[in-house]
C-alpha atoms as a PDB file:
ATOM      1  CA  UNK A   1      -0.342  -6.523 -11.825  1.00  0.00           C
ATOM      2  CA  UNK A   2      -2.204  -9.652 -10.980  1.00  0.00           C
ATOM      3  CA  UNK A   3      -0.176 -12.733 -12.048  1.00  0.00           C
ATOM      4  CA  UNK A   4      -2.418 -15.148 -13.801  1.00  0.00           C
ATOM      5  CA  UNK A   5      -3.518 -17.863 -11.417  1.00  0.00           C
ATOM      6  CA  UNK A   6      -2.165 -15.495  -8.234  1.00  0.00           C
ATOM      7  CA  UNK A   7      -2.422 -12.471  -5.998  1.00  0.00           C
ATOM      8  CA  UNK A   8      -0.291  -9.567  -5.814  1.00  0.00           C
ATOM      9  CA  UNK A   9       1.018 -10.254  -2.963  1.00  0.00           C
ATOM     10  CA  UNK A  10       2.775 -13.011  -4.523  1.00  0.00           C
ATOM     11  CA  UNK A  11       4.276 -11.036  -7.536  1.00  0.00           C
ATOM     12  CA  UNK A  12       5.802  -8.354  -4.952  1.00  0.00           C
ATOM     13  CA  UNK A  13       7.153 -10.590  -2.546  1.00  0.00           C
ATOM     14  CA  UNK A  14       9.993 -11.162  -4.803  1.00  0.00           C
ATOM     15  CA  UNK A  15      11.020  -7.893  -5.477  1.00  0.00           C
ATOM     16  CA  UNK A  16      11.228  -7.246  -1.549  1.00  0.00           C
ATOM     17  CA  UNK A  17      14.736  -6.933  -1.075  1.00  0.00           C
ATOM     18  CA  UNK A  18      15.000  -4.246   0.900  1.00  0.00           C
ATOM     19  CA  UNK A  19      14.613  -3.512   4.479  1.00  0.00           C
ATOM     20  CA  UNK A  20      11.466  -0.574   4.807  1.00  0.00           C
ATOM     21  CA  UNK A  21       8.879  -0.088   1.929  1.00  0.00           C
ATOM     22  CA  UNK A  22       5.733   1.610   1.461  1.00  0.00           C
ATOM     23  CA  UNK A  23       3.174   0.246  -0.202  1.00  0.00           C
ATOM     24  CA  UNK A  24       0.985   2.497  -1.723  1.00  0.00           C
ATOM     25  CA  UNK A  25      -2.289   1.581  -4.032  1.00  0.00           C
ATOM     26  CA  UNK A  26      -6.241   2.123  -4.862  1.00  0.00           C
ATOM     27  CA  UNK A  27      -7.651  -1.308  -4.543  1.00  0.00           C
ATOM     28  CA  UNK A  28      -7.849  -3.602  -2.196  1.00  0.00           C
ATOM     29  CA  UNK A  29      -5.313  -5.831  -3.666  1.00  0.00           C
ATOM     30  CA  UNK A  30      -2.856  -3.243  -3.333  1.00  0.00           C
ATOM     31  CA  UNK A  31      -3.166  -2.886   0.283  1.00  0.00           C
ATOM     32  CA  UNK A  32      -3.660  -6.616   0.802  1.00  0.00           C
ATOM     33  CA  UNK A  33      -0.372  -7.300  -0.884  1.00  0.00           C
ATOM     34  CA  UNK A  34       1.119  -4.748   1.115  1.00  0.00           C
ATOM     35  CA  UNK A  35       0.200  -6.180   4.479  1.00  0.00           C
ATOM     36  CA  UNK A  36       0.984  -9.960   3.612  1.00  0.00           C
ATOM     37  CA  UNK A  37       4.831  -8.533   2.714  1.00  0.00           C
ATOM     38  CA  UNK A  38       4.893  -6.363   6.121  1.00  0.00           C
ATOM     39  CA  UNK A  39       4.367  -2.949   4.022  1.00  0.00           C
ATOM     40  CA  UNK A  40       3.230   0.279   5.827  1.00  0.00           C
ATOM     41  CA  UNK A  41       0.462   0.862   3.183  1.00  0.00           C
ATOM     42  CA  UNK A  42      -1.191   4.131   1.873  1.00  0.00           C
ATOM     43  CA  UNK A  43      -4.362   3.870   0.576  1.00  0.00           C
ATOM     44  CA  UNK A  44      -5.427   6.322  -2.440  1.00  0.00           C
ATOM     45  CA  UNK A  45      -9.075   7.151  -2.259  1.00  0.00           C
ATOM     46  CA  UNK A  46      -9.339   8.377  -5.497  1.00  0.00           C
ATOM     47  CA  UNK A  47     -12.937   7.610  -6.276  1.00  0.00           C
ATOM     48  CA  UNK A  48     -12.188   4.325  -7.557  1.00  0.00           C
ATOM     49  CA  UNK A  49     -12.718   1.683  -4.589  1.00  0.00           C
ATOM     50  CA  UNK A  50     -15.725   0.268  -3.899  1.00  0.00           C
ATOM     51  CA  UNK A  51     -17.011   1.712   0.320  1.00  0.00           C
ATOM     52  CA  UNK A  52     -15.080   0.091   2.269  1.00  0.00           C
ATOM     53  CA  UNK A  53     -12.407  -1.648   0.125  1.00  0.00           C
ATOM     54  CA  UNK A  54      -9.942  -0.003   1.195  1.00  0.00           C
ATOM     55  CA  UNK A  55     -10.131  -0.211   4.978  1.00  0.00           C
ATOM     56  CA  UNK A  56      -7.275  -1.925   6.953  1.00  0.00           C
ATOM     57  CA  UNK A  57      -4.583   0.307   5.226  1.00  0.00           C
ATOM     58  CA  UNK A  58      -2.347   2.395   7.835  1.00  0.00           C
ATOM     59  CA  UNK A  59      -3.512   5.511   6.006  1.00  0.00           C
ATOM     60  CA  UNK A  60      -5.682   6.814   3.442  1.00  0.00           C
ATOM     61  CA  UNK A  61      -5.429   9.676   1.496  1.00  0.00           C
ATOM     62  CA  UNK A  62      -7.920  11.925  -1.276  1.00  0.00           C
ATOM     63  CA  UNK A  63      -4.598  13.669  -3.093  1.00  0.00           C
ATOM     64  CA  UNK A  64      -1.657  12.798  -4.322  1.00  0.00           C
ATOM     65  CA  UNK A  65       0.373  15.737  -2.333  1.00  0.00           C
ATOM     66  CA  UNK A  66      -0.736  13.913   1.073  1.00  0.00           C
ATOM     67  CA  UNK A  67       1.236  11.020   0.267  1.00  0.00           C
ATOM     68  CA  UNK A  68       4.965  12.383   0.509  1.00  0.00           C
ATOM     69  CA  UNK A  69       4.052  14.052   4.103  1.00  0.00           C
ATOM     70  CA  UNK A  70       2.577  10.549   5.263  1.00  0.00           C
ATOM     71  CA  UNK A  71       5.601   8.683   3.849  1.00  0.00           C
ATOM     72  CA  UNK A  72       8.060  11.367   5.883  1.00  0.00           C
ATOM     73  CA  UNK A  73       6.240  10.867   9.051  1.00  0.00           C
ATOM     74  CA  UNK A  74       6.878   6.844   8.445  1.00  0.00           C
ATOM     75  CA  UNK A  75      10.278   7.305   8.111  1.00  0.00           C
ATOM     76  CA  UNK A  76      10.566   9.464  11.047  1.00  0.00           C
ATOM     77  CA  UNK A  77       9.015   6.930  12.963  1.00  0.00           C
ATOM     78  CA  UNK A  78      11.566   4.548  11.947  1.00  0.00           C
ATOM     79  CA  UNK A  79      14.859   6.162  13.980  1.00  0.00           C
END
C-alpha cells in the first residue's frame, strides 16, 4: 500500500473517518502508520519481520485467532 513518493501513514489518514480503529499489520510500516493516525495497533508476527521491526506496537500476536480476543479487550477498554 505504499503510495509512490509517500508512507502509509499518509494513504490511511484519509480514510480515517471514524472515531476508534485498529490497526493491524506485519511490517513496520503498518504499525508506524498506525501510530502516526492514533491507531491501537496489532502486530502479526508471522515470520515475516525482520527482529525487532515490529516493536512499539500495543500488541503482538503469532496467530490469527489471537487477534479478535485482543481487539475485544480494546473495545472493552473503551466504555
Amino acid at each position: 500500500m505504499e503510495k509512490e513518493g509517500g508512507h502509509k501513514s499518509e494513504a490511511l489518514s484519509p480514510l480515517l473517518h471514524v472515531q476508534h480503529a485498529v490497526m493491524v499489520g506485519d511490517r513496520h510500516s503498518d504499525i508506524e502508520a498506525g501510530k502516526v493516525n492514533g491507531l491501537y495497533t496489532i502486530a502479526c508476527d508471522f515470520g515475516f519481520a525482520t527482529e525487532g521491526e515490529l516493536d512499539g506496537a500495543d500488541d503482538c500476536v503469532t496467530a490469527f485467532p489471537d487477534i479478535l480476543p485482543l481487539i475485544e479487550v480494546y473495545k472493552e477498554s473503551l466504555k
